[in-house]
Protein backbone atom coordinates (compact mmCIF):
# COMPACT_ATOMS: atom_id res chain seq x y z
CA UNK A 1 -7.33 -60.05 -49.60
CA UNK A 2 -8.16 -60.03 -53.12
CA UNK A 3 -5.81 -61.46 -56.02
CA UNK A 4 -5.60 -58.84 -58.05
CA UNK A 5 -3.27 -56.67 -59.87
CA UNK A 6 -1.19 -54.08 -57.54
CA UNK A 7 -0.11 -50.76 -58.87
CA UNK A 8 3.08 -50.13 -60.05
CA UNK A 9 5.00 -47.73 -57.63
CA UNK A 10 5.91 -44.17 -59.51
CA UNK A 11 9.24 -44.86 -58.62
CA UNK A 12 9.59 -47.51 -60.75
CA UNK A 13 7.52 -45.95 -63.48
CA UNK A 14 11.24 -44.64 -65.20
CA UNK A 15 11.18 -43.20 -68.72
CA UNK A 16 12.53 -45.43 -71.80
CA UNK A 17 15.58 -45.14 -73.17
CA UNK A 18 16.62 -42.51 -75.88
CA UNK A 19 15.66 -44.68 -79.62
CA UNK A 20 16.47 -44.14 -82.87
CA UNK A 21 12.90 -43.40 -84.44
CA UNK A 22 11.09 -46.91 -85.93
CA UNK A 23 14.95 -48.54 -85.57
CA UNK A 24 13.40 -51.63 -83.60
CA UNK A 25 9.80 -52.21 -85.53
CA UNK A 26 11.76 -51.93 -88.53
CA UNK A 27 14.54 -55.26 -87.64
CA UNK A 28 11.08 -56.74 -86.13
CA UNK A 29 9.49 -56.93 -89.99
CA UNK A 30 12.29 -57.81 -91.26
CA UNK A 31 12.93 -60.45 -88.86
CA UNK A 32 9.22 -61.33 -89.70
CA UNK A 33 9.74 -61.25 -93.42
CA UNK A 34 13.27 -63.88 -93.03
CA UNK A 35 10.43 -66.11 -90.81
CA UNK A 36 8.02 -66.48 -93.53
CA UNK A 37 10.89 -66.78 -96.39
CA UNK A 38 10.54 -63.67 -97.71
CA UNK A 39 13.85 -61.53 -99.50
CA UNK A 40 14.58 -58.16 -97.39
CA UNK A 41 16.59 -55.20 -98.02
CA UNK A 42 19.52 -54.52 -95.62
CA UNK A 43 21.52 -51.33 -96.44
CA UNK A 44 24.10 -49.42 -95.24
CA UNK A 45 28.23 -48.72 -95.72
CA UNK A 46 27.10 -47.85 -99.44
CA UNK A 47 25.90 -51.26 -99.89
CA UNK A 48 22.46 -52.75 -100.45
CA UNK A 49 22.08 -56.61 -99.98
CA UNK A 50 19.42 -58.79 -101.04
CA UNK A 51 18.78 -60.96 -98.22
CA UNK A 52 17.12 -64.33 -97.74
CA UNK A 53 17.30 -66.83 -94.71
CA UNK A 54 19.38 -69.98 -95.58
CA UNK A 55 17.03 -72.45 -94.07
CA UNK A 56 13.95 -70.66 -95.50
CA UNK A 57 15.18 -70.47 -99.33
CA UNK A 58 12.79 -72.23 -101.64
CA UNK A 59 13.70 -72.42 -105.84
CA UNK A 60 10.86 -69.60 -106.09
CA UNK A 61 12.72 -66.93 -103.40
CA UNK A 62 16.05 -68.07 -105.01
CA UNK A 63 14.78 -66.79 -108.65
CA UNK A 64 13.17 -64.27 -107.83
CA UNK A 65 16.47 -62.89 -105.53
CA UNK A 66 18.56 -63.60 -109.02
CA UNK A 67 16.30 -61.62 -110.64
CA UNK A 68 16.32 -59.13 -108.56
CA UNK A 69 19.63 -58.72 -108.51
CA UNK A 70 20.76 -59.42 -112.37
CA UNK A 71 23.16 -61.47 -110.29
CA UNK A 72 24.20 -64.94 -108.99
CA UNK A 73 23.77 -65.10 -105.35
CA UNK A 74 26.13 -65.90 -102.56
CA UNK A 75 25.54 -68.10 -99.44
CA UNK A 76 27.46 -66.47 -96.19
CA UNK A 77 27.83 -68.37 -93.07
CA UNK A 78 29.49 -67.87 -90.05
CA UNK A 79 33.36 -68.99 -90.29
CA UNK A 80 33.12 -71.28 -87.52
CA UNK A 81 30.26 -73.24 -89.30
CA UNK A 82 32.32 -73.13 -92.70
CA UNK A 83 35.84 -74.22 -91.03
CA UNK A 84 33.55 -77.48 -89.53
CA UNK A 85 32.20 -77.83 -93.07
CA UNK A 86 36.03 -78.40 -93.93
CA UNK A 87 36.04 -75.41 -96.45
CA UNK A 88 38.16 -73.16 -94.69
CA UNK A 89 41.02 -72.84 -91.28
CA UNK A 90 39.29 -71.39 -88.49
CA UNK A 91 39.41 -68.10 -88.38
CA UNK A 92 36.89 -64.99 -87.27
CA UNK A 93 34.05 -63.12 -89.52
CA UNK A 94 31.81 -64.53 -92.39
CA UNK A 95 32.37 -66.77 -95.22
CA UNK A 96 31.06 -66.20 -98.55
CA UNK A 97 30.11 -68.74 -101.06
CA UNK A 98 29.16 -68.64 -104.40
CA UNK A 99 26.26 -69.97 -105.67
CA UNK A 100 25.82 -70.47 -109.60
CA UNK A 101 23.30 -71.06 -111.56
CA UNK A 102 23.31 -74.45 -111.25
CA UNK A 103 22.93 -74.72 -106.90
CA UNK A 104 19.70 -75.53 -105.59
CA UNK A 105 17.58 -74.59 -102.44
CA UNK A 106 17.90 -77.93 -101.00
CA UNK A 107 21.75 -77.55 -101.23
CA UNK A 108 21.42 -74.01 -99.65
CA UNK A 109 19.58 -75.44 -96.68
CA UNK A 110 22.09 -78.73 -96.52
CA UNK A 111 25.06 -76.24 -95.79
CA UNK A 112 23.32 -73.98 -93.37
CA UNK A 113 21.79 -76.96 -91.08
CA UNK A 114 24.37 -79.57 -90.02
CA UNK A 115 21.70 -82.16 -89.38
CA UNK A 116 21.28 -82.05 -93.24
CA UNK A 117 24.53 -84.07 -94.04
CA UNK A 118 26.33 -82.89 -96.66
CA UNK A 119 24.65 -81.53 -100.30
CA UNK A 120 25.67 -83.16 -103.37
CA UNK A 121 24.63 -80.38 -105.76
CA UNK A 122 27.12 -78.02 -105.47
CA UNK A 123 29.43 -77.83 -108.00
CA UNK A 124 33.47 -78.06 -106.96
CA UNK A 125 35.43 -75.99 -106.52
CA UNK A 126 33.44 -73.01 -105.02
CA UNK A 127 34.41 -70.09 -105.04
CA UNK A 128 35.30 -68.84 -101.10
CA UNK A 129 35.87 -65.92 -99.75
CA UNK A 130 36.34 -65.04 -96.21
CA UNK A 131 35.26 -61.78 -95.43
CA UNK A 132 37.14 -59.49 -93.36
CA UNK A 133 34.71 -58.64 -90.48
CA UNK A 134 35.72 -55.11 -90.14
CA UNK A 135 35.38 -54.21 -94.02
CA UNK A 136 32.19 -52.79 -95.53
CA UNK A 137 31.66 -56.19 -97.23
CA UNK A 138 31.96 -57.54 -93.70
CA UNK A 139 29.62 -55.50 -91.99
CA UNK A 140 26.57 -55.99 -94.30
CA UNK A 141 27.08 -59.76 -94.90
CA UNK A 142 27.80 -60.44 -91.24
CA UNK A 143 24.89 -58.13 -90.38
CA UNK A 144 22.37 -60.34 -92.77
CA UNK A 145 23.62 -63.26 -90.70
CA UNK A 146 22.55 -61.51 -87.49
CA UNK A 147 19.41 -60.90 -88.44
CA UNK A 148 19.06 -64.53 -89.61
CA UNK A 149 19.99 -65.07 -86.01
CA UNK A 150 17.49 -62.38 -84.89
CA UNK A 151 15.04 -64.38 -86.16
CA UNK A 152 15.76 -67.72 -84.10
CA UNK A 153 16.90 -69.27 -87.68
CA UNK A 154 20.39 -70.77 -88.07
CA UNK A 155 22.65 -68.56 -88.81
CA UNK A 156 23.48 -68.16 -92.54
CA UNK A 157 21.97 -66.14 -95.72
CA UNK A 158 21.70 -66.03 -99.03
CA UNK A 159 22.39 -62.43 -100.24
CA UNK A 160 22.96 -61.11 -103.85
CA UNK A 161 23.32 -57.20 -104.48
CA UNK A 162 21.05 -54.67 -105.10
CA UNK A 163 21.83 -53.53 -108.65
CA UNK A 164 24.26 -49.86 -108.40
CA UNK A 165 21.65 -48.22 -110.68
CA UNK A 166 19.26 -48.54 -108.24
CA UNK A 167 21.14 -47.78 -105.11
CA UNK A 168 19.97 -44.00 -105.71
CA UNK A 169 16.19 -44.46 -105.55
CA UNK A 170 16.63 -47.42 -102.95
CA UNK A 171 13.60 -46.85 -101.26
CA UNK A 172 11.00 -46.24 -104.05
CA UNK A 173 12.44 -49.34 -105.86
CA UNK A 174 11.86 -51.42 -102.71
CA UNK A 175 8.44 -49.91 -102.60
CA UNK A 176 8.13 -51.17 -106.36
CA UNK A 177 8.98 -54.86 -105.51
CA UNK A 178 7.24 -55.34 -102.11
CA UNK A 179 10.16 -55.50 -100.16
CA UNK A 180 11.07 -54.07 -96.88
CA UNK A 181 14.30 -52.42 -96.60
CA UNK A 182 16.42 -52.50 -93.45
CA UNK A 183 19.47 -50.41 -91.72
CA UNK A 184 22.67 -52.37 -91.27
CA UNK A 185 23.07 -49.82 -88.13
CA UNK A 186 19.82 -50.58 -86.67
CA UNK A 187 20.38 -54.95 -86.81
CA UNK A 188 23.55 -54.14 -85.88
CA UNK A 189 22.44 -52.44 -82.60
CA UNK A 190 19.27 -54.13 -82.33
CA UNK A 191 20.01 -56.42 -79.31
CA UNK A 192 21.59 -53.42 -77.49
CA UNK A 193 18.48 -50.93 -78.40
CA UNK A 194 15.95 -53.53 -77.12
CA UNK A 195 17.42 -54.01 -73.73
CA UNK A 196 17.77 -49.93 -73.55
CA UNK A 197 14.53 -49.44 -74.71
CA UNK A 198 12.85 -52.02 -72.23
CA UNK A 199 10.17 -50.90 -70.14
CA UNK A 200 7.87 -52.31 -67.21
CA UNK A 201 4.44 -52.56 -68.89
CA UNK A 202 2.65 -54.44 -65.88
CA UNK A 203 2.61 -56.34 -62.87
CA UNK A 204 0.23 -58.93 -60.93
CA UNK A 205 0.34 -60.42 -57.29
CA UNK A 206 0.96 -64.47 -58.02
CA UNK A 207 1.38 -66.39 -54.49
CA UNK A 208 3.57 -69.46 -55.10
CA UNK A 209 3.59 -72.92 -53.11
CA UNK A 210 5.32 -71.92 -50.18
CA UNK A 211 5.64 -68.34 -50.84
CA UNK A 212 2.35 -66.30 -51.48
CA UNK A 213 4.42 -63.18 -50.77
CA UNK A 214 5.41 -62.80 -54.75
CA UNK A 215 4.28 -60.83 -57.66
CA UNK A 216 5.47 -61.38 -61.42
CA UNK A 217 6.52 -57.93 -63.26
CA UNK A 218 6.74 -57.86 -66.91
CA UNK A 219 9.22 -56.14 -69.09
CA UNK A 220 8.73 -55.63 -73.23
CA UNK A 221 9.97 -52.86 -75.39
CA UNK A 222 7.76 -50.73 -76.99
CA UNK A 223 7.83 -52.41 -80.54
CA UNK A 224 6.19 -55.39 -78.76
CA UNK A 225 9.58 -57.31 -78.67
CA UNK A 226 10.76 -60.31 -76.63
CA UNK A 227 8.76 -60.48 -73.07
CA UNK A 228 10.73 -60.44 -69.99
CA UNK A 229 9.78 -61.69 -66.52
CA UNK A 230 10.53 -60.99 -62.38
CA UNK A 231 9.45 -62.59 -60.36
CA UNK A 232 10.08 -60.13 -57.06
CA UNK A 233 9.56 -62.34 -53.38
CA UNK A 234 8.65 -59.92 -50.18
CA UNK A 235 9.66 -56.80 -50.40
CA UNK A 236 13.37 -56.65 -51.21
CA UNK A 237 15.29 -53.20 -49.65
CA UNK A 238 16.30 -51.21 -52.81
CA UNK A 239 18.95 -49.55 -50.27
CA UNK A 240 20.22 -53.50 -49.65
CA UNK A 241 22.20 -56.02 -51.45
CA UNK A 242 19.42 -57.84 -53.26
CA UNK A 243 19.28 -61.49 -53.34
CA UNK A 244 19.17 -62.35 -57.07
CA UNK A 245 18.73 -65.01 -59.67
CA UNK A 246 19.18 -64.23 -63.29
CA UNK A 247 18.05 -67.16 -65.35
CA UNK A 248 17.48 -68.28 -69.29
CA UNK A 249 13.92 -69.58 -70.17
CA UNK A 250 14.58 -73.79 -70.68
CA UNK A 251 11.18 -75.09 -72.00
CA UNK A 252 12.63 -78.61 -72.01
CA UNK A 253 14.04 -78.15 -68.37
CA UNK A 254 11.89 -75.35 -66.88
CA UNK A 255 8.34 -76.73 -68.13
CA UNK A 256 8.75 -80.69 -68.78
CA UNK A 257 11.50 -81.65 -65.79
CA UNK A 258 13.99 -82.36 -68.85
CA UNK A 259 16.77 -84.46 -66.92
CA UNK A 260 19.58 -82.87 -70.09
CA UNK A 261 20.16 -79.95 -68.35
CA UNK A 262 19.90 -78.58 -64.93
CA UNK A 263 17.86 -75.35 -65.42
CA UNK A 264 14.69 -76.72 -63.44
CA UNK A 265 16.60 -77.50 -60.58
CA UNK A 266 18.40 -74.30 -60.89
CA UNK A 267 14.68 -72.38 -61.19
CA UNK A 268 12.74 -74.39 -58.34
CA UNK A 269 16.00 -73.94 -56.42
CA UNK A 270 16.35 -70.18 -57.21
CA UNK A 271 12.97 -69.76 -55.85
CA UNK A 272 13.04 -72.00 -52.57
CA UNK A 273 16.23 -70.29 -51.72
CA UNK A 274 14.55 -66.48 -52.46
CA UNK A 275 11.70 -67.62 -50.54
CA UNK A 276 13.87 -68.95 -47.52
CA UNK A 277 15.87 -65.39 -47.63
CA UNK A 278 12.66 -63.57 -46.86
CA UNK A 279 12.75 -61.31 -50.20
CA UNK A 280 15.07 -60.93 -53.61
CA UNK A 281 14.30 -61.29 -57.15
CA UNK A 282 14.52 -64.06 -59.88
CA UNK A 283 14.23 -62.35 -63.47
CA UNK A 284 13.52 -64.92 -66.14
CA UNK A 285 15.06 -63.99 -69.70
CA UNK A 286 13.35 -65.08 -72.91
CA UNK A 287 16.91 -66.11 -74.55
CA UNK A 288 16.24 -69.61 -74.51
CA UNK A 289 19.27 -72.01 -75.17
CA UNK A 290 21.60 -69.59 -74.28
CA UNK A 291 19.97 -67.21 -76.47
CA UNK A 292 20.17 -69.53 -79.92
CA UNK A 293 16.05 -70.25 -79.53
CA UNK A 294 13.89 -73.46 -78.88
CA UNK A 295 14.20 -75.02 -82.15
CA UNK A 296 17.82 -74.65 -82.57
CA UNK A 297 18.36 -75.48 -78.92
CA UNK A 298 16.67 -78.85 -80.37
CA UNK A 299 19.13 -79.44 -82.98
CA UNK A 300 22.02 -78.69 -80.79
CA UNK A 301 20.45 -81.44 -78.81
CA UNK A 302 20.46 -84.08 -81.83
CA UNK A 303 24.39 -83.44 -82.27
CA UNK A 304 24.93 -83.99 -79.09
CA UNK A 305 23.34 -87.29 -79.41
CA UNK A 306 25.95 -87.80 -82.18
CA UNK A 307 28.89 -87.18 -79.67
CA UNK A 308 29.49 -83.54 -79.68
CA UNK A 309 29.10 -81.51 -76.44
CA UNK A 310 27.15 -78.54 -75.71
CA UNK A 311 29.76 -76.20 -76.65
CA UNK A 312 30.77 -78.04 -80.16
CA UNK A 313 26.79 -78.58 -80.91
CA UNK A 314 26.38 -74.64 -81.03
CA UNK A 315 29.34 -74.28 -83.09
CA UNK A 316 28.45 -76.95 -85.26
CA UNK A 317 25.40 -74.83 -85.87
CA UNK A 318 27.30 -71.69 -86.75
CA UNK A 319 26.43 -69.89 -83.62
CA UNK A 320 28.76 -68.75 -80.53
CA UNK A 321 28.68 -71.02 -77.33
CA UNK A 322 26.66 -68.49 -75.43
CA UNK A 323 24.62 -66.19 -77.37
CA UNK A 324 23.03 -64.61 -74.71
CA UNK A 325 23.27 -60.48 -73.42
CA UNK A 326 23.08 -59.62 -69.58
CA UNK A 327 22.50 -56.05 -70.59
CA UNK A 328 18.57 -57.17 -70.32
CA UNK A 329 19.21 -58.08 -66.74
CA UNK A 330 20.59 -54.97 -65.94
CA UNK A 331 18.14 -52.99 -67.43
CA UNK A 332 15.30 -54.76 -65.37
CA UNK A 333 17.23 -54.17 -62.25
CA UNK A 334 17.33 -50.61 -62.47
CA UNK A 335 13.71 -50.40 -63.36
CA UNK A 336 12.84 -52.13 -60.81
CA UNK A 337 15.32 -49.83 -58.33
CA UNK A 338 17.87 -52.61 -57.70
CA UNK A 339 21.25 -51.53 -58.37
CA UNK A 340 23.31 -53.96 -55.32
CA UNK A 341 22.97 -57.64 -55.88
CA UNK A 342 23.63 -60.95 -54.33
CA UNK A 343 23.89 -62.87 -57.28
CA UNK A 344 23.05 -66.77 -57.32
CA UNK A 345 25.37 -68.34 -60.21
CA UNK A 346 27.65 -70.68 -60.58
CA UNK A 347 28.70 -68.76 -63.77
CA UNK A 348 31.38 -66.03 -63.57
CA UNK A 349 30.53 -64.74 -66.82
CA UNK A 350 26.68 -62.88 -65.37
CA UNK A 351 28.82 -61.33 -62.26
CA UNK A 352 31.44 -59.91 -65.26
CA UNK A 353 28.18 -59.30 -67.78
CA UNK A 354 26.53 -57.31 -64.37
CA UNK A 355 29.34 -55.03 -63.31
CA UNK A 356 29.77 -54.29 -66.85
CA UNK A 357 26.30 -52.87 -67.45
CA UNK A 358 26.69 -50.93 -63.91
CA UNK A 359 25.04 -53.49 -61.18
CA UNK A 360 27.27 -54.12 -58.30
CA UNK A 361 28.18 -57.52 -57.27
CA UNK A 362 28.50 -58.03 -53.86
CA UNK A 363 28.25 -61.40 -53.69
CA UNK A 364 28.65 -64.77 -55.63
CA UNK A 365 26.29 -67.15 -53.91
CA UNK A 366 27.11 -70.66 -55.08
CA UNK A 367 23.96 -72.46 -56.95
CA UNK A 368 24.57 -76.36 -58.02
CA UNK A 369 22.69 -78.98 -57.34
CA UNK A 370 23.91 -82.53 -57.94
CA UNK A 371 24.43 -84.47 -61.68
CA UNK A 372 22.15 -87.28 -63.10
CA UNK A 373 23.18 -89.66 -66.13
CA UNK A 374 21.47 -87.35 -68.04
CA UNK A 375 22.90 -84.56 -67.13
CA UNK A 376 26.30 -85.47 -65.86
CA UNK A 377 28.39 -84.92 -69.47
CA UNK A 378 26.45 -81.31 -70.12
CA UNK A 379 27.69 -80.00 -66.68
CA UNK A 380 30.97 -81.47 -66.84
CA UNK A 381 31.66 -79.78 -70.10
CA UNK A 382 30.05 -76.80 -68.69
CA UNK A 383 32.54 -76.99 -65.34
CA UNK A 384 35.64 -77.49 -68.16
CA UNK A 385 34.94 -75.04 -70.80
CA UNK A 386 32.85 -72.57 -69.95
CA UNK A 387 34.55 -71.74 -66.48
CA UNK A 388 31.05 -72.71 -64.46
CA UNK A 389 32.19 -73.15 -60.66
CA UNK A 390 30.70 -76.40 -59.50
C-alpha cells in the first residue's frame, strides 16, 4: 500500500461554527502588530485605548503613544503580578499605573518581566489604581492585557486614551495614523471563537514504531490560527467509549526528552497505551506551557531555578496557573464524531473542562509514570496544588 493521504470521510466534513464577520483576522493583526511593537486600537464600552505591549515598548512607541494621545500613559498589569511587585494586597482584575513623563521603556519592561529585577526609574509614589474588573475601565484595560497574552507576550500594556474628539471618526483617524483598530468584544471572545470556529483542513496516513495503523488529522480555523493535531490509532467506534489522550505541546519535554517535566513520558506513554488498546485518539494542543507559550514557559523555568514552583513561577509572571481552554478538545472530538471518551489523565480538571463543553466521560484512566530528580518537585507541587491524582 501506498503512503499517501486518505480522504476525509463526509461525515466528518461538518460545517464551521456561526462567526462574527473578520472578528478573528482582526485580534490576529493586532496580535501581529503587539509582536512587532507596534501601538493598536482596542475599542469598545465607549472607550478607545491606545495599546502597546509592555515588553515590546521602545522610547520611540512610548512618544509616539503620548502623542497620540495628548496624554501620559498608564502601565496595567495583572493584579496578581502587581500584589508580588509589593504595590498592592492581592486581590482580582487589573492594576493601573501611571507613567509620567519622566518613566522610561526600560522601566516599563522591568515591571512587566520579573526576571528584570526591579526598575529604578520610576518615580515614588505612583499613582495606583486597581481597576474593578467588571467596570468599563475594567473591561478595556483587562482586555489590552489579553491580547498581550494573545500574543504569547507577558501579560501587561501600556495604554493611554484615544483623545474624546476623536472617538466620533474612530476609524478614519486610525486610518490617518496607520493603526489598526480592534473590538474589545472580539479579544474578549477570541479564545472561545477560535475553538468554535475550528475546522478539519486535512489528514495523512503516518505509521508509527509499533503502530503503522495511525493517521495525523489537522485542525486550524479559518483565519489561519493556532494548528491543532490527532493523532487517531485503528479505527476507533464513534458508537464506543473512545480511548483518549488530550495533551499540551512541551517542546522541551515532547521534542528534546527534557527530564523538568513529565510530558514526554506522558506522550510516548499515551501512544504505547492507544496502540496496545487496538484504536483511540491522542489530540495534541498547541497551548504550550499550559497555554502561557514557549518563551514564557522559559522564564517560568528561570524562577523556578530561583526557588519558586510551577504554580508561583506563572504567577510571578502575571499569568494564571493554567492558562489553557479544553473547549479546543471538544471541538476536535465532535469533528472527528467522538462524543464518549475514555479519558487518560491524571488531571481532574480536562474530565470537568470535557463534560462542560458536552463530551461524556466515562472513564478516568490513570496516566503517571514515575519521578526523576528533575522532575520530582514539579509533580509534587502538581499532586499538592493543582489536585493532579498521582
Amino acid at each position: 500500500m501506498t503512503d499517501r493521504p486518505s480522504p476525509i470521510p463526509p461525515h466528518r466534513q461538518l460545517p464551521a461554527a456561526p462567526l462574527l464577520p473578520g472578528a478573528l483576522q482582526a485580534v490576529e493583526r493586532a496580535i501581529s502588530d503587539l509582536r512587532r511593537g507596534a501601538i493598536v486600537v482596542l475599542h469598545g464600552r465607549g472607550r478607545a485605548l491606545l495599546t502597546l505591549a509592555a515588553e515590546g515598548t521602545s522610547r520611540e512607541a512610548l512618544a509616539r503613544l503620548r502623542a497620540l494621545s495628548r496624554n501620559d500613559p498608564s502601565l496595567v498589569l495583572t493584579g496578581r503580578r502587581a500584589h508580588l511587585l509589593g504595590f498592592v494586597d492581592a486581590g482580582e482584575g487589573s492594576v493601573r499605573f501611571a507613567l509620567p513623563g519622566g518613566a522610561t521603556a526600560d522601566a516599563v519592561r522591568q515591571m512587566a518581566d520579573p526576571g528584570a529585577g526591579m526598575p529604578k526609574a520610576l518615580p515614588r509614589p505612583l499613582a495606583i489604581d486597581r481597576v474593578d474588573p467588571a467596570s468599563d475601565a475594567g473591561a478595556t484595560e483587562g482586555g489590552a492585557v489579553e491580547l498581550a497574552k494573545l500574543a504569547g507576550l507577558l501579560p501587561a500594556a501600556v495604554i493611554a486614551p484615544v483623545p474624546r474628539e476623536r472617538l466620533g471618526w474612530l476609524a478614519s483617524w486610525c486610518d490617518r495614523e496607520s493603526l489598526l483598530a480592534t473590538e474589545l468584544e472580539a479579544v474578549a471572545d477570541y479564545r472561545d471563537a477560535e475553538a468554535r470556529a475550528l475546522q478539519l483542513v486535512g489528514e495523512a496516513r503516518v505509521p508509527l514504531a509499533g503502530i503503522e495503523a495511525a493517521r495525523v488529522v489537522a485542525f486550524r480555523p479559518p483565519d489561519g490560527g493556532r494548528e491543532h493535531l490527532a493523532i487517531v490509532v485503528g479505527a476507533p467506534d464513534p458508537k464506543a467509549p473512545v480511548l483518549v489522550r488530550v495533551h499540551s505541546e512541551c517542546f522541551t519535554g515532547d521534542l528534546l526528552g527534557s527530564l523538568r517535566c513529565d510530558c514526554g513520558d506522558q506522550l510516548r506513554g499515551a501512544i504505547a497505551e492507544i496502540g496496545r488498546a487496538g484504536a483511540g485518539v491522542l489530540l495534541y494542543l498547541a497551548q504550550e506551557g499550559r497555554g502561557i507559550g514557549l518563551v514564557n514557559k522559559l522564564r517560568a523555568y528561570a524562577l523556578q531555578d530561583h526557588g519558586h514552583d510551577t504554580i508561583d513561577a506563572n504567577e510571578q509572571l502575571g499569568f494564571e496557573p493554567d492558562e489553557r481552554i479544553y473547549k479546543v478538545a471538544a471541538r476536535m472530538l465532535e469533528l472527528l464524531d467522538f462524543r464518549r471518551v475514555r479519558l487518560l489523565t491524571n488531571n481532574p480538571a480536562k474530565v470537568a473542562a470535557l463534560a462542560g463543553f458536552g463530551i461524556e466521560v466515562v472513564e478516568r484512566v490513570t496516566h503517571s509514570f514515575p519521578s526523576n530528580p528533575h522532575n520530582a518537585q514539579y509533580l509534587a507541587t502538581k499532586q499538592a496544588r493543582a489536585g493532579h491524582i498521582l
